[in-house]
Protein backbone atom coordinates (compact mmCIF):
# COMPACT_ATOMS: atom_id res chain seq x y z
CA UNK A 1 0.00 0.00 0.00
CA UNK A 2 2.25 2.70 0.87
CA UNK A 3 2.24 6.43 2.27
CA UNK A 4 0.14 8.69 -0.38
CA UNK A 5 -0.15 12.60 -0.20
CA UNK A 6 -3.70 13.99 -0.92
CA UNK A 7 -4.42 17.78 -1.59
CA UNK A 8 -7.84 19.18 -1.16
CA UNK A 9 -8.45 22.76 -2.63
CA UNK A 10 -10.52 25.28 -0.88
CA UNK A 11 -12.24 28.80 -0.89
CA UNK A 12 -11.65 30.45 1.96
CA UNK A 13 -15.65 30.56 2.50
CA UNK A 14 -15.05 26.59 2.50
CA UNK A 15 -12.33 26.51 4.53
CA UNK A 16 -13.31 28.67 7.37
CA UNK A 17 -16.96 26.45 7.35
CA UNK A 18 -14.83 23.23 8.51
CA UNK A 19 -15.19 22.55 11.79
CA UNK A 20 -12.00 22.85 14.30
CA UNK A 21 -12.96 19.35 15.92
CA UNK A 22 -10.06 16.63 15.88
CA UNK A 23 -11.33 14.87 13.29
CA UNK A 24 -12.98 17.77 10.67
CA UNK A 25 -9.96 19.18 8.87
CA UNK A 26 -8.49 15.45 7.78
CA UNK A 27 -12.10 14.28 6.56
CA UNK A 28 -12.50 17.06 4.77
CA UNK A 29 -9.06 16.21 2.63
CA UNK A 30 -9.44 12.41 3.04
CA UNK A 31 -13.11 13.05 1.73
CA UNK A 32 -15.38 9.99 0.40
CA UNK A 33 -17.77 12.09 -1.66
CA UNK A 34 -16.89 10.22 -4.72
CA UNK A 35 -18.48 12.41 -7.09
CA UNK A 36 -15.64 14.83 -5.74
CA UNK A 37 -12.89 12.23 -7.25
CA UNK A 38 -12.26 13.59 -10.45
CA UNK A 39 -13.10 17.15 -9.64
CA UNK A 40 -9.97 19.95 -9.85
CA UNK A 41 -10.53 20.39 -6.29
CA UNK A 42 -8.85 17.40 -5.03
CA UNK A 43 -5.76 15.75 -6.00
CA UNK A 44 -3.65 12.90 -4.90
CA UNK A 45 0.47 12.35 -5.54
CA UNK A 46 0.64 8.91 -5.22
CA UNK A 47 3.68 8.11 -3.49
CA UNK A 48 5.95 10.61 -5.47
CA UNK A 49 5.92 13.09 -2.70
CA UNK A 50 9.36 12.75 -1.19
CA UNK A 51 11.01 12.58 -4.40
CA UNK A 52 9.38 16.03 -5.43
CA UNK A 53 10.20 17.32 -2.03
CA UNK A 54 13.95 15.83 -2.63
CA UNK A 55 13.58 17.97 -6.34
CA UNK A 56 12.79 21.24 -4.98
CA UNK A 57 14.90 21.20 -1.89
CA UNK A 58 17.83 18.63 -2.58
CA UNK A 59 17.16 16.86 0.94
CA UNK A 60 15.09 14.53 2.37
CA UNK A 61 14.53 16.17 5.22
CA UNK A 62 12.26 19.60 5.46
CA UNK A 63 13.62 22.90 4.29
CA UNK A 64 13.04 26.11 4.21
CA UNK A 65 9.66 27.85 2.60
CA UNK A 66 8.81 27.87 0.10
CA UNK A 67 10.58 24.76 -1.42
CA UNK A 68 9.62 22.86 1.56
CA UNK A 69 6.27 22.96 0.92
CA UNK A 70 5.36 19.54 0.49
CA UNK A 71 6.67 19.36 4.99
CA UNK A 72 5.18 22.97 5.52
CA UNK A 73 1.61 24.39 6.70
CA UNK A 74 -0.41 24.49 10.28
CA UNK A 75 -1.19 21.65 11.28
CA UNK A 76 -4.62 21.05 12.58
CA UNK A 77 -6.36 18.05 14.35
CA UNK A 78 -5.64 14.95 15.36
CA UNK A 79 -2.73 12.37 14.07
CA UNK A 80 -4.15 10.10 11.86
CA UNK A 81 -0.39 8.13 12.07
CA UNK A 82 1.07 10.38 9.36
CA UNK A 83 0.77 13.46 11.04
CA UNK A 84 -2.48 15.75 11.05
CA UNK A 85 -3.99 17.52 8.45
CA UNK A 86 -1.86 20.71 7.15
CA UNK A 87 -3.06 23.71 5.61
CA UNK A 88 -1.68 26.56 2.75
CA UNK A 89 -3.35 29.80 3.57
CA UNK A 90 -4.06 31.24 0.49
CA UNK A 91 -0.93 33.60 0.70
CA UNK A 92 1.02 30.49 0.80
CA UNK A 93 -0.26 28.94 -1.59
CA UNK A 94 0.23 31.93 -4.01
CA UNK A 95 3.89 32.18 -2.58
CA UNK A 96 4.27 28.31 -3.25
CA UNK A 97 2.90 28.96 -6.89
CA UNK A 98 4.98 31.52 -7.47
CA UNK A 99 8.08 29.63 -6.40
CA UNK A 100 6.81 26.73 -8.47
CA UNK A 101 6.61 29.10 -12.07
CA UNK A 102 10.12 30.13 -11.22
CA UNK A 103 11.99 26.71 -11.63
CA UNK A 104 12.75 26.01 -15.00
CA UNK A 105 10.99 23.25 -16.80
CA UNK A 106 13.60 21.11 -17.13
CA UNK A 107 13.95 20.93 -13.12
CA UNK A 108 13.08 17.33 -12.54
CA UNK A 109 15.18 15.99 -15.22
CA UNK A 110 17.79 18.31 -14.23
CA UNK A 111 17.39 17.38 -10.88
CA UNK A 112 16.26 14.38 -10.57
CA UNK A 113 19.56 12.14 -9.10
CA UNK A 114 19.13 8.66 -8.38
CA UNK A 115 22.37 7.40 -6.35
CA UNK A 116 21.27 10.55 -4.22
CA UNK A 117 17.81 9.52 -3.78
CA UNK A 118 18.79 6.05 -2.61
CA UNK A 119 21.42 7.47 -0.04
CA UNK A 120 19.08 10.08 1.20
CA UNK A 121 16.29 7.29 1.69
CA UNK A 122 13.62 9.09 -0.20
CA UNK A 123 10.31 7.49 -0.02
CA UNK A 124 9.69 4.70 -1.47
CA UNK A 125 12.54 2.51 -2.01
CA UNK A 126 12.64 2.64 -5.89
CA UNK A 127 15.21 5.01 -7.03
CA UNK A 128 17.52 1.81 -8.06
CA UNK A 129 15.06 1.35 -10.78
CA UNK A 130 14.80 2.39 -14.89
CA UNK A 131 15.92 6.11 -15.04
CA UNK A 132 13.77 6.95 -17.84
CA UNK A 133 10.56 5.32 -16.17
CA UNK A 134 11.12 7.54 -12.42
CA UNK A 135 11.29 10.67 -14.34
CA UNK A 136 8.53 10.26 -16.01
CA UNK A 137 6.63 9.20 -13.10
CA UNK A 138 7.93 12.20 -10.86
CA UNK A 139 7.43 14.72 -13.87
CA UNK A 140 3.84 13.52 -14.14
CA UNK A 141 3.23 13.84 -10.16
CA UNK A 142 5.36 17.38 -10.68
CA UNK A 143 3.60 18.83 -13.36
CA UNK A 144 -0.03 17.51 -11.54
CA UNK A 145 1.08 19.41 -8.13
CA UNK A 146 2.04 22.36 -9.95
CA UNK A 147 -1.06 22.99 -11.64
CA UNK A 148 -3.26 21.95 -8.67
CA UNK A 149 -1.26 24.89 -6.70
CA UNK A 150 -1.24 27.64 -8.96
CA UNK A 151 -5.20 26.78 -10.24
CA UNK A 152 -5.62 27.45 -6.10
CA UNK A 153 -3.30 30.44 -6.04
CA UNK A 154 -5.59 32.02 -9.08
CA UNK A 155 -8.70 31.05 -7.23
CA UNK A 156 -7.43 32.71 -4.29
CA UNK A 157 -8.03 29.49 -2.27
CA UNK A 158 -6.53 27.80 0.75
CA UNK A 159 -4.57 23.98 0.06
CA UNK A 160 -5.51 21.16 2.82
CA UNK A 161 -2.99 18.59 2.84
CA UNK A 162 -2.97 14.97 4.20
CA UNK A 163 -0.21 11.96 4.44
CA UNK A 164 -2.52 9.15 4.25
């Protein structure tokens, strides 16, 4: 199965609606609504996650804002066993964006190092594998998160995030 990253977008209408119980912010990402599933509004980065965090920030480990994103946000609510639900306010999210348009796009193939990966530990255990099949995977996850965060930063919404 594996550890997953979901994204849920939000307006901030939305956002400030969801109850502050233990519980309310991490349903509201981990939603079952299924007619939700294939809506902008909710996106899901498989397991690529640390390697995209390892892209932008050349660790494994969290880094400073903006790159760090992926590690980043207020928590909120209870652990679920990855860590509670985060959120972008919508100024980070615009911040994150901009960051985001600012890397060239050529960054994942120009970062994308898999003896470094390995050594580092970056989730999951799979950077010993076909070159040309991880960067396509992690440029497909890349260029998904990228568009998911700046559609939000143009919407002026607010990103929920969830390890699940």
């Amino acid at each position: 199965m594996g550890i997953s990253l979901q994204l849920r977008r939000a307006s901030v209408e939305e956002f400030n609606s969801i109850g502050h119980g233990a519980d309310d912010l991490m349903e509201f990402v981990l939603t079952e609504d299924e007619a939700l599933f294939d809506l902008p509004s909710l996106t899901d980065v498989d397991k690529a996650w640390h390697g995209i965090h390892f892209l932008l920030t050349g660790s494994g480990s969290a880094e400073p804002w903006p790159a760090g994103f992926l590690f980043s946000g207020t928590e909120r609510g209870a652990d679920w066993g990855m860590g509670p639900a985060r959120f972008l306010s919508v100024k980070e999210v615009q911040e994150v964006c901009q960051h985001l348009n600012s890397l060239p796009s050529t960054v994942v193939a120009d970062r994308l190092n898999l003896k470094a990966m390995k050594e580092q530990d970056i989730y999951p255990d799979m950077w010993d594998e076909d070159y040309d099949v991880t960067l396509d995977y992690l440029s497909h996850y890349f260029n998904e998160l990228k568009t998911f965060v700046c559609d939000a930063a143009r919407a002026n919404e607010v990103i929920v995030m969830a390890f699940i």
